[in-house]
C-alpha atoms as a PDB file:
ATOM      1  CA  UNK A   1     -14.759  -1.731  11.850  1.00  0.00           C
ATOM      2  CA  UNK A   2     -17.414  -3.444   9.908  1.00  0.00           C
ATOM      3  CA  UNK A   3     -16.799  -2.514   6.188  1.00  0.00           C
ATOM      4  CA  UNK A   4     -20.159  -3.127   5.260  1.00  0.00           C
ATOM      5  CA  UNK A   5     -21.758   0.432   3.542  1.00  0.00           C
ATOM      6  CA  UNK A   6     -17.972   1.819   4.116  1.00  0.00           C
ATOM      7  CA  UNK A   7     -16.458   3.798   1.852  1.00  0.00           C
ATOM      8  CA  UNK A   8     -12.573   2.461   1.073  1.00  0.00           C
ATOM      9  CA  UNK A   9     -10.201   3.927  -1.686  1.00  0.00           C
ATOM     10  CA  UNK A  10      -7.005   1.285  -2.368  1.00  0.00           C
ATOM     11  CA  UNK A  11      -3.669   3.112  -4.537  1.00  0.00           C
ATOM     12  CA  UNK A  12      -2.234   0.968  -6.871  1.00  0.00           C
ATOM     13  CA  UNK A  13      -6.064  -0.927  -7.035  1.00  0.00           C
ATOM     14  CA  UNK A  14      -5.702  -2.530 -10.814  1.00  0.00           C
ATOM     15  CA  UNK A  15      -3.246  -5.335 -10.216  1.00  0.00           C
ATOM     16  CA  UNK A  16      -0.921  -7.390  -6.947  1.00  0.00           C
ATOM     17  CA  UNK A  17      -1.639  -6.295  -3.453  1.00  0.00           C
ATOM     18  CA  UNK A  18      -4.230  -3.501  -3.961  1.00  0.00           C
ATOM     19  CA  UNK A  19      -6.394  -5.832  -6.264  1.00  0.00           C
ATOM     20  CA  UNK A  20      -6.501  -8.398  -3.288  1.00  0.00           C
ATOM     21  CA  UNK A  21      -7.316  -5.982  -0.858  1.00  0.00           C
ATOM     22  CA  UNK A  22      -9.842  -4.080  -2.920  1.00  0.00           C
ATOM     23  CA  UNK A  23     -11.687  -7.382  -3.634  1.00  0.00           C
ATOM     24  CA  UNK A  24     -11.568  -8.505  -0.303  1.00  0.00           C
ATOM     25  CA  UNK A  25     -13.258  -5.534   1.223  1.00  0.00           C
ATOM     26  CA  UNK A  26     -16.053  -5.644  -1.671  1.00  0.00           C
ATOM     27  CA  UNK A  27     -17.074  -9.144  -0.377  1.00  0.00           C
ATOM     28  CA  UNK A  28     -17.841  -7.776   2.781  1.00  0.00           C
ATOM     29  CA  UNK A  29     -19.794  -5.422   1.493  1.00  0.00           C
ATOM     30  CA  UNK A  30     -17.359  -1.959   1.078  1.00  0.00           C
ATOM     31  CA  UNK A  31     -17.724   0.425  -1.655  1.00  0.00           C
ATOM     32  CA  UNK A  32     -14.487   0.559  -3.288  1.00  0.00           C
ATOM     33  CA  UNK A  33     -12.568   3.115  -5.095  1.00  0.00           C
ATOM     34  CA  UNK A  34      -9.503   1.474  -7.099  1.00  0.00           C
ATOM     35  CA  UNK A  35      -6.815   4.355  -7.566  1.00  0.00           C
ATOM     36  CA  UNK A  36      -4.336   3.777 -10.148  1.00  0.00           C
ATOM     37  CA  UNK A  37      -2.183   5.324 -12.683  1.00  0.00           C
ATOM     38  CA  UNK A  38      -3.189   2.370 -14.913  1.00  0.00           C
ATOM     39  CA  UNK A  39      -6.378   3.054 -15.339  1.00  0.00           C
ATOM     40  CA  UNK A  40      -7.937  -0.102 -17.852  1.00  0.00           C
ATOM     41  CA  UNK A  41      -6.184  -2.103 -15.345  1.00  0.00           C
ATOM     42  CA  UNK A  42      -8.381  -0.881 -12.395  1.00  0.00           C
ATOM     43  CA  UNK A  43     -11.391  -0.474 -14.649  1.00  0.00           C
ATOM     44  CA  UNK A  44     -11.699  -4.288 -15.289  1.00  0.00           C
ATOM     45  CA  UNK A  45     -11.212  -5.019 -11.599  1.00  0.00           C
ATOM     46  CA  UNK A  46     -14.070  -2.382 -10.462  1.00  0.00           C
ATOM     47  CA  UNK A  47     -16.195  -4.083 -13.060  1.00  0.00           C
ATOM     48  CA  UNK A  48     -15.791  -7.313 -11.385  1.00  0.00           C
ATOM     49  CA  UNK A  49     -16.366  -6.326  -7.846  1.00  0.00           C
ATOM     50  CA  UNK A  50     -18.815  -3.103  -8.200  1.00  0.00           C
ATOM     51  CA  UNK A  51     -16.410  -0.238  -7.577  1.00  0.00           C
ATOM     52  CA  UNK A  52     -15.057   2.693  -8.976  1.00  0.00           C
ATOM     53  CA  UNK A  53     -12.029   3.368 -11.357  1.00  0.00           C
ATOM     54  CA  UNK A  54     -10.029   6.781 -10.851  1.00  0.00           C
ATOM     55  CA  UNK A  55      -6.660   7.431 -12.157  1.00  0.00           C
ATOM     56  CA  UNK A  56      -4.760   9.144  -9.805  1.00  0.00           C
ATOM     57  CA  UNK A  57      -0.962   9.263  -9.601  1.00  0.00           C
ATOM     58  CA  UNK A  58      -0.182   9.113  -6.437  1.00  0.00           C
ATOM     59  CA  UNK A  59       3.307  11.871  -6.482  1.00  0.00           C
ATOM     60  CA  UNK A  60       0.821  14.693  -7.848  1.00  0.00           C
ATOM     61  CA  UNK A  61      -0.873  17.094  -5.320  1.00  0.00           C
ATOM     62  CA  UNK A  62      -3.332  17.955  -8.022  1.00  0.00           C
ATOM     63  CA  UNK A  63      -4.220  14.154  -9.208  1.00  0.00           C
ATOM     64  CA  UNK A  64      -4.410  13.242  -6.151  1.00  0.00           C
ATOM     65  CA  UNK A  65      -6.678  16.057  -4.897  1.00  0.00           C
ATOM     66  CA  UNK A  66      -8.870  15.215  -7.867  1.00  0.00           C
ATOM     67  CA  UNK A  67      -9.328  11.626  -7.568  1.00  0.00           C
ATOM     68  CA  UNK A  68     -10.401  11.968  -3.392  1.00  0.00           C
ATOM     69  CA  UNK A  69     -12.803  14.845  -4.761  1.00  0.00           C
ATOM     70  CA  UNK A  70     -14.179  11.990  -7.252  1.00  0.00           C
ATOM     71  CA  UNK A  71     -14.369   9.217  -4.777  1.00  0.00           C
ATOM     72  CA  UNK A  72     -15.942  11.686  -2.038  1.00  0.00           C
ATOM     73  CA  UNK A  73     -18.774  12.807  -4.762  1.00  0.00           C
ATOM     74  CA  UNK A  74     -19.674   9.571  -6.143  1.00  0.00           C
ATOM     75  CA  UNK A  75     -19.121   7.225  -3.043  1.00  0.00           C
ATOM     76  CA  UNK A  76     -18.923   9.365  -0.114  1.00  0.00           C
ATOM     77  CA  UNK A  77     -16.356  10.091   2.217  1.00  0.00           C
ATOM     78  CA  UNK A  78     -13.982   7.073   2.732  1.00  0.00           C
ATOM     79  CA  UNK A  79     -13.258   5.818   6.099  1.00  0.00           C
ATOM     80  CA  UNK A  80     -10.346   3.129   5.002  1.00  0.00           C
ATOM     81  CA  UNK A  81      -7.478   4.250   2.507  1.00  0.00           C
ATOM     82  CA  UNK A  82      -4.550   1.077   1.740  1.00  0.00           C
ATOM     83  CA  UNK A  83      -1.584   2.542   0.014  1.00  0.00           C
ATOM     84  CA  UNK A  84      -0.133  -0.074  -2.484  1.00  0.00           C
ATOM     85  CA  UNK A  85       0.851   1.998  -5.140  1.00  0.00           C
ATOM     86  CA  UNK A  86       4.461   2.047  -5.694  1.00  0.00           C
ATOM     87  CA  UNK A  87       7.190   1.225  -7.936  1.00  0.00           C
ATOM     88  CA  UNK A  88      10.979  -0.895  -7.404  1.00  0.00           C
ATOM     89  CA  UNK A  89      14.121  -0.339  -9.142  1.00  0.00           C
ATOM     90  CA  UNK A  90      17.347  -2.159  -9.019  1.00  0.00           C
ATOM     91  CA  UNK A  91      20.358   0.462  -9.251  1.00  0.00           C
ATOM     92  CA  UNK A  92      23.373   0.546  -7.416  1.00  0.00           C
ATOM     93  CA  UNK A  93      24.783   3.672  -5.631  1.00  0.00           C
ATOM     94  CA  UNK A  94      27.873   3.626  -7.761  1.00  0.00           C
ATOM     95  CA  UNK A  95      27.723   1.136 -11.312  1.00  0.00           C
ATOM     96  CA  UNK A  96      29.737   0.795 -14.318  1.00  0.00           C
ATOM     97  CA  UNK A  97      28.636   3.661 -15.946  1.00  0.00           C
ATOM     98  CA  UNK A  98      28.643   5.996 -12.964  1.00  0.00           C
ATOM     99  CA  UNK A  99      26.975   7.319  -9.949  1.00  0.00           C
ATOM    100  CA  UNK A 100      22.704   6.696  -9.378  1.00  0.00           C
ATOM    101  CA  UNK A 101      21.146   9.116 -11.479  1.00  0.00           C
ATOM    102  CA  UNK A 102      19.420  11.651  -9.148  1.00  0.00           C
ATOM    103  CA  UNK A 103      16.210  11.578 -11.262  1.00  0.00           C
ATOM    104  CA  UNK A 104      15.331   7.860 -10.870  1.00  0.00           C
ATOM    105  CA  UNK A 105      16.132   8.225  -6.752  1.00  0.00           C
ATOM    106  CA  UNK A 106      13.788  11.472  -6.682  1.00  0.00           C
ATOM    107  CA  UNK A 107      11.101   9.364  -8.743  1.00  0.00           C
ATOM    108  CA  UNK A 108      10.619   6.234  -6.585  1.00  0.00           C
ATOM    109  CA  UNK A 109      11.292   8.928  -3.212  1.00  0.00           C
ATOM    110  CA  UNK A 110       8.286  10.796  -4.949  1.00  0.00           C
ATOM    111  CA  UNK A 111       5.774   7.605  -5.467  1.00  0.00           C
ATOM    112  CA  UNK A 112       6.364   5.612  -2.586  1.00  0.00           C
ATOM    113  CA  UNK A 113       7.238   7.872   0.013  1.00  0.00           C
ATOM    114  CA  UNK A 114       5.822  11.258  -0.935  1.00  0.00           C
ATOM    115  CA  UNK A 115       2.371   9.497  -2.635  1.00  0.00           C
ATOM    116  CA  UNK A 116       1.734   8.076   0.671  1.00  0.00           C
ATOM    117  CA  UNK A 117       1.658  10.307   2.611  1.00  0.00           C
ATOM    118  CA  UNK A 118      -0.018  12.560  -0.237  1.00  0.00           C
ATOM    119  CA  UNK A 119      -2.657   9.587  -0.131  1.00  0.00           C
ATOM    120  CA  UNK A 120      -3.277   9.632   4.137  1.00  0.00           C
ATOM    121  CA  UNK A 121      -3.411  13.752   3.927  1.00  0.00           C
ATOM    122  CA  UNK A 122      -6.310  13.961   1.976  1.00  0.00           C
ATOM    123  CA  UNK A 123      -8.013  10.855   2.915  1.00  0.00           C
ATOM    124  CA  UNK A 124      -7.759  12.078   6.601  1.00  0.00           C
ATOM    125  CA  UNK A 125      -8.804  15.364   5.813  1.00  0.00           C
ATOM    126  CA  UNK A 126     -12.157  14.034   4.676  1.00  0.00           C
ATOM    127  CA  UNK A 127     -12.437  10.860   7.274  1.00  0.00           C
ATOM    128  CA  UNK A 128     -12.247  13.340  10.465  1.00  0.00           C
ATOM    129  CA  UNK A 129     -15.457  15.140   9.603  1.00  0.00           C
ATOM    130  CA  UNK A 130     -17.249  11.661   9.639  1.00  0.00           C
ATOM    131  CA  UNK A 131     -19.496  10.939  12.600  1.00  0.00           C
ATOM    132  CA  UNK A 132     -17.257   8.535  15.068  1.00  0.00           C
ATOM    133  CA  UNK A 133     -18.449   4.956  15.603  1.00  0.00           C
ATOM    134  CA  UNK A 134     -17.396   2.602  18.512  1.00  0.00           C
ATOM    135  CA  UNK A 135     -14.167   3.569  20.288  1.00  0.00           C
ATOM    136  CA  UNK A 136     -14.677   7.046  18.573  1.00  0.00           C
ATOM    137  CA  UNK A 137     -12.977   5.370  15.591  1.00  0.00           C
ATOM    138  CA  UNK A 138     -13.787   7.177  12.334  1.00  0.00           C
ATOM    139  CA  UNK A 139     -11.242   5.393  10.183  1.00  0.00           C
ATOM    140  CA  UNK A 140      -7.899   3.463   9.140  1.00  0.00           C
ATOM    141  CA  UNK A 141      -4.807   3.933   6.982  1.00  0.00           C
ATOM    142  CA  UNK A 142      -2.858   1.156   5.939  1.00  0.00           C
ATOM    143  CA  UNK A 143       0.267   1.707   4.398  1.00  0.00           C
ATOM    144  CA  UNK A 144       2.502  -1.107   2.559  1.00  0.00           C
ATOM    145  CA  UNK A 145       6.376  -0.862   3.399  1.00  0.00           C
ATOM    146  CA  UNK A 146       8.458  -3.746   2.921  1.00  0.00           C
ATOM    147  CA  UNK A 147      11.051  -5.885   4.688  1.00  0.00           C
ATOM    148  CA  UNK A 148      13.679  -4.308   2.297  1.00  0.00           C
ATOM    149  CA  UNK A 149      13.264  -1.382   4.774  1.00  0.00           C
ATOM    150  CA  UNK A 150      15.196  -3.574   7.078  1.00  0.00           C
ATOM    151  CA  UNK A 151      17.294  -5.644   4.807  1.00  0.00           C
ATOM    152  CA  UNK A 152      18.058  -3.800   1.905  1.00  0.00           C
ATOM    153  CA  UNK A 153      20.035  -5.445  -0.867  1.00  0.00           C
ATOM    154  CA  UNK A 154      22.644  -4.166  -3.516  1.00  0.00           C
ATOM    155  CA  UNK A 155      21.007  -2.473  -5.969  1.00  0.00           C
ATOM    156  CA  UNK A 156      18.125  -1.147  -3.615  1.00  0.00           C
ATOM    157  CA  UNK A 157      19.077   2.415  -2.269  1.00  0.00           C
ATOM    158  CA  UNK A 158      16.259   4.052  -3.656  1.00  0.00           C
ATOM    159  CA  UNK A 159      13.540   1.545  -2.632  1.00  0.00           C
ATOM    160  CA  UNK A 160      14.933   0.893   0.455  1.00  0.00           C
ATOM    161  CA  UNK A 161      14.876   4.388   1.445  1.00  0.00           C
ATOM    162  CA  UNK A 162      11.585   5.065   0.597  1.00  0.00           C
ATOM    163  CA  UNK A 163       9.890   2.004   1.964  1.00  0.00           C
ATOM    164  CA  UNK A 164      12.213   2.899   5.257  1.00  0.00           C
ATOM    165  CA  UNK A 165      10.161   6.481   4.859  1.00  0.00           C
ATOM    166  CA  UNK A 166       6.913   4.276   5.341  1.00  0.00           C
ATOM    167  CA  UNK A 167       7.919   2.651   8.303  1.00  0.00           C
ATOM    168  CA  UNK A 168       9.355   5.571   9.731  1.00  0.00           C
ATOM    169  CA  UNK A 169       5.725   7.560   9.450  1.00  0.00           C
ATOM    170  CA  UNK A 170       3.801   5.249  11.267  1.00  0.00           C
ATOM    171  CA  UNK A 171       3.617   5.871  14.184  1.00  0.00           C
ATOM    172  CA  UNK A 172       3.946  10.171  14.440  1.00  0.00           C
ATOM    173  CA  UNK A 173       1.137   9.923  12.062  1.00  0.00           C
ATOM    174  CA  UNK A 174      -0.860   7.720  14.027  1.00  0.00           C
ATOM    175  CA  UNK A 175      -0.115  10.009  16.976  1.00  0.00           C
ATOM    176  CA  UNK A 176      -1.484  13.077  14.717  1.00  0.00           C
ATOM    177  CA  UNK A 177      -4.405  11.261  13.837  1.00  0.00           C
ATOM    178  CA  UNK A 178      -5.547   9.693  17.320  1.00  0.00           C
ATOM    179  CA  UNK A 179      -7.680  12.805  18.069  1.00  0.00           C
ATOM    180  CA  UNK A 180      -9.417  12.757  15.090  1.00  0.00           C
ATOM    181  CA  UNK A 181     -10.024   8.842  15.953  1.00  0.00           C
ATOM    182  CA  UNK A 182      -8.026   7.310  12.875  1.00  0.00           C
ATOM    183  CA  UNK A 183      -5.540   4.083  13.310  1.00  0.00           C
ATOM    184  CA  UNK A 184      -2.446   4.180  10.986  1.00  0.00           C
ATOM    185  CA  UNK A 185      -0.617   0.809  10.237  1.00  0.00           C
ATOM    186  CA  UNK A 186       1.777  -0.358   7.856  1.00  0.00           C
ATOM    187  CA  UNK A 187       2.444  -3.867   6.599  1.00  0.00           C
ATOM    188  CA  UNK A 188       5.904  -4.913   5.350  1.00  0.00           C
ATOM    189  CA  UNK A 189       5.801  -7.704   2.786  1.00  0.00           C
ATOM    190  CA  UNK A 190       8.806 -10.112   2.034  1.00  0.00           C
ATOM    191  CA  UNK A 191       8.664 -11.776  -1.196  1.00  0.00           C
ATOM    192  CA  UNK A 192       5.408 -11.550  -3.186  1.00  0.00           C
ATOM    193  CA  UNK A 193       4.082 -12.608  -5.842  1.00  0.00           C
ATOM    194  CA  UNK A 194       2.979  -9.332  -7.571  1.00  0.00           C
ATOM    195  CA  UNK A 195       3.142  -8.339 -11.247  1.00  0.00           C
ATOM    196  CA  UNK A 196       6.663  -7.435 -11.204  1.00  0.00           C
ATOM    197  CA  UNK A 197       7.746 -11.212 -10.122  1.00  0.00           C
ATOM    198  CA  UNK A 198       5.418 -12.613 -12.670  1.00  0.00           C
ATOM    199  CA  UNK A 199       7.988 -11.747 -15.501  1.00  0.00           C
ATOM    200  CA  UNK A 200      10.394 -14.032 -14.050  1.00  0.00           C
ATOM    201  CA  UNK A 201      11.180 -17.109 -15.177  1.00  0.00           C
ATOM    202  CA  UNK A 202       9.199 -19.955 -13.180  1.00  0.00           C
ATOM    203  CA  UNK A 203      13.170 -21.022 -12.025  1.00  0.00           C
ATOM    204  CA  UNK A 204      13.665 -17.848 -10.543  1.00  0.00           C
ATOM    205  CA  UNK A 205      10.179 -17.626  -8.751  1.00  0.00           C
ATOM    206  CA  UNK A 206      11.321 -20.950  -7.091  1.00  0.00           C
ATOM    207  CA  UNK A 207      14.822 -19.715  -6.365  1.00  0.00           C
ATOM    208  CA  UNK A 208      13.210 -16.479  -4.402  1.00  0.00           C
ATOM    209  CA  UNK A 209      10.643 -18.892  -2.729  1.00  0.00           C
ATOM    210  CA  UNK A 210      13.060 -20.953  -1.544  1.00  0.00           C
ATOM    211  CA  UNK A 211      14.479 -18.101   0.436  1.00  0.00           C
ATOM    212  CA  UNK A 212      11.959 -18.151   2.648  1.00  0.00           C
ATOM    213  CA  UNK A 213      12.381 -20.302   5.883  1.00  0.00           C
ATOM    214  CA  UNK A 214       8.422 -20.714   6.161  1.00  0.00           C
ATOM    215  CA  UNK A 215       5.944 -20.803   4.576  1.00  0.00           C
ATOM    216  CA  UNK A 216       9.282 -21.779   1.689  1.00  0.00           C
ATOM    217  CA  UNK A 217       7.265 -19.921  -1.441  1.00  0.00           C
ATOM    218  CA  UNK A 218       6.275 -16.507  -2.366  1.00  0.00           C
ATOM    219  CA  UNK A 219       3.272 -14.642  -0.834  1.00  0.00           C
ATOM    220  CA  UNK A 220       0.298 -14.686  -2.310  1.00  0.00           C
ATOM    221  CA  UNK A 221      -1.263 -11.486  -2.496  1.00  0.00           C
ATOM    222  CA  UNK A 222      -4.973 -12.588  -0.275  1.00  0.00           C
ATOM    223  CA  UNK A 223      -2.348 -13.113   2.886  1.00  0.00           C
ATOM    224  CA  UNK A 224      -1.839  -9.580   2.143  1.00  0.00           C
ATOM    225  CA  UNK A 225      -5.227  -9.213   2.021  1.00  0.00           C
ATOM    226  CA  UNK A 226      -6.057 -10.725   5.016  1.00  0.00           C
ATOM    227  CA  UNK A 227      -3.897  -9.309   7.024  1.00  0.00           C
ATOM    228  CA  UNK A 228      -4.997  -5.933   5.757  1.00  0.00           C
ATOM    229  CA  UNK A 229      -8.702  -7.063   6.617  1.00  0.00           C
ATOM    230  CA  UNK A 230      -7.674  -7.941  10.378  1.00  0.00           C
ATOM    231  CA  UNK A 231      -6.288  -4.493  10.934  1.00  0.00           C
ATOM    232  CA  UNK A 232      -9.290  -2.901   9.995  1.00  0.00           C
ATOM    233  CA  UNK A 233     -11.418  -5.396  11.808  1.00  0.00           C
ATOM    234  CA  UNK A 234      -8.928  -4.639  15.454  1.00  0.00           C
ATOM    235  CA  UNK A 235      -9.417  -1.556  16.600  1.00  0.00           C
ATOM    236  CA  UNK A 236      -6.637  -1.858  19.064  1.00  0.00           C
ATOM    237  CA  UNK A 237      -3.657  -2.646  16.039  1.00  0.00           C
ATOM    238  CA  UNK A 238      -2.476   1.313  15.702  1.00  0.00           C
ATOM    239  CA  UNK A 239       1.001   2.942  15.059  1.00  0.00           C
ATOM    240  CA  UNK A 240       3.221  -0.318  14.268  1.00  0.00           C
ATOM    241  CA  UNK A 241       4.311  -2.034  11.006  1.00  0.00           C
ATOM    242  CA  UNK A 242       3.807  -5.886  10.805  1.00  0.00           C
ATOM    243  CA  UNK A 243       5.938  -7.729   8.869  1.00  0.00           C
ATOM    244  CA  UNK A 244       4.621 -10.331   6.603  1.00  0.00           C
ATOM    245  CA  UNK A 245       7.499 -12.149   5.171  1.00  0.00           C
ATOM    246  CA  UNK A 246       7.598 -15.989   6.529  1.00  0.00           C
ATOM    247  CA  UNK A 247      10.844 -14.816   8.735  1.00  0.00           C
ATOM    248  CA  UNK A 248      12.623 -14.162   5.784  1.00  0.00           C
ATOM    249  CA  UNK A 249      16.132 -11.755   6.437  1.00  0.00           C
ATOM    250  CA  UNK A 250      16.781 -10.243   2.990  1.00  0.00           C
ATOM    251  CA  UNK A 251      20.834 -11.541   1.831  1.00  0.00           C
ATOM    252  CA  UNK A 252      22.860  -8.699   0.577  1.00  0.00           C
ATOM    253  CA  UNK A 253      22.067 -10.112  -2.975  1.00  0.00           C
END
C-alpha cells in the first residue's frame, strides 16, 4: 500500500513504538491520527508531524467508539490502524503478601488484549466500506505482541497472557477480514527501548542489552517502525506474527 493521502490511526501514538510508527508513516505522506490516553503527550507529537491528537482509552467501548468517529470526521476513514497501546506489570502469581490481585490481571487483560481487538473492530468496520485498491486490498492491522508471549518470565502472568491473546488473534482475524480485503499482522518485540526502560539506570539498560545475542543492545523503536512500514508496503505478509527481538529467548528472570 502506498500511504501517501492514507488515512492511519496508531494507539498508544504520544511516546515508544507508536511515536515511531506514527512519524514514519507521516514522512511518506499519511494522515495520522495519534490515539492515546495521554493526550499532551500525543498532542506535541501531532504538532510535529501534521496529525491529529485524540484521547482514546483503548479498554472503553465508548472512548473508543468516539475517537474512530473523530478520526473518520476530520481525516476520513482510515485504511491502516497499529495497536501499541498497552501497559506491563511485574507481579507474581503467588508473592509475599498473597495471591495476584484479580483487579490488576483484569486491567492489563482489558488494555492489551481487549483494547486491541476493541481497536481492529471499529477500524475494520469503517475500512471495509472503502473502495478496494490493487489485490482488492482496502487495508491493514498491525498489532504489537511481544516475545514474552513465548518466554514469559516470573513476575509476568498478566502480560504474558495478554500479549499471548495478541498472537493468538492473528490469524482467525485475518481469516474474518480477508473478504473484506484487510491483512492482519502482529509484531512481537524483544527488548526495547520504550519509555518504561528509560527509567532504568543506564547499568541496567546495558545489562538487558547484553541479553541479546544480536544485534547485543536494546531495540530502537524506528526498527519497529520499519518493520511496521514493510508490512504495510507487502501485500502478501497476512495472518502471522514476526518476531523482532535479535534471537533473544526470554530467561525465567
Amino acid at each position: 500500500m502506498n500511504l501517501s493521502g492514507q488515512v492511519a490511526i496508531v494507539t498508544g501514538g504520544g511516546s515508544g513504538l507508536g511515536e515511531a510508527t506514527a512519524r514514519a508513516m507521516a514522512a511518506q505522506g499519511a494522515k495520522v491520527a495519534l490515539l492515546d490516553i495521554g493526550l499532551e503527550r500525543a498532542e506535541k507529537v501531532a504538532a510535529e508531524i501534521n496529525g491529529l491528537a485524540v484521547k482514546c482509552d483503548v479498554s472503553s467501548g465508548e472512548s473508543a467508539e468516539a475517537a474512530v468517529a473523530e478520526v473518520a470526521d476530520k481525516l476520513g476513514a482510515p485504511r491502516v490502524l497499529v495497536n501499541c497501546a498497552g501497559i506491563a506489570i511485574a507481579v507474581k502469581t503467588l508473592g509475599k503478601e498473597g495471591p495476584h490481585p484479580l483487579d490488576q490481571y483484569r486491567r492489563v487483560i482489558e488494555i492489551n488484549l481487549i483494547g486491541t481487538f476493541n481497536m481492529i473492530r471499529l477500524v475494520a468496520d469503517r475500512t471495509r466500506h472503502l473502495e478496494a485498491m490493487e489485490d482488492g486490498e482496502r487495508g491493514v492491522i498491525i498489532n504489537t505482541a511481544s516475545v514474552a508471549a513465548y518466554d514469559g518470565q516470573i513476575g509476568q502472568a498478566a502480560y504474558s497472557s495478554s500479549k499471548g491473546g495478541v498472537v493468538g488473534m492473528t490469524l482467525p482475524v485475518a481469516r474474518d477480514l480477508a473478504r473484506d480485503g484487510i491483512r492482519v499482522m502482529t509484531i512481537a518485540p524483544g527488548i526495547f527501548w520504550t519509555p518504561m526502560l528509560a527509567g532504568l539506570p543506564e547499568d541496567a539498560q546495558k545489562s538487558l542489552g547484553e541479553q541479546v545475542p544480536f544485534p547485543s543492545r536494546l531495540g530502537q523503536p524506528s526498527e519497529y517502525a520499519d518493520l511496521a512500514m514493510h508490512i504495510i508496503a507487502n501485500r502478501m505478509l497476512n495472518g502471522e506474527v514476526i518476531r523482532l527481538d535479535g534471537a533473544i529467548r526470554m530467561a525465567p528472570r
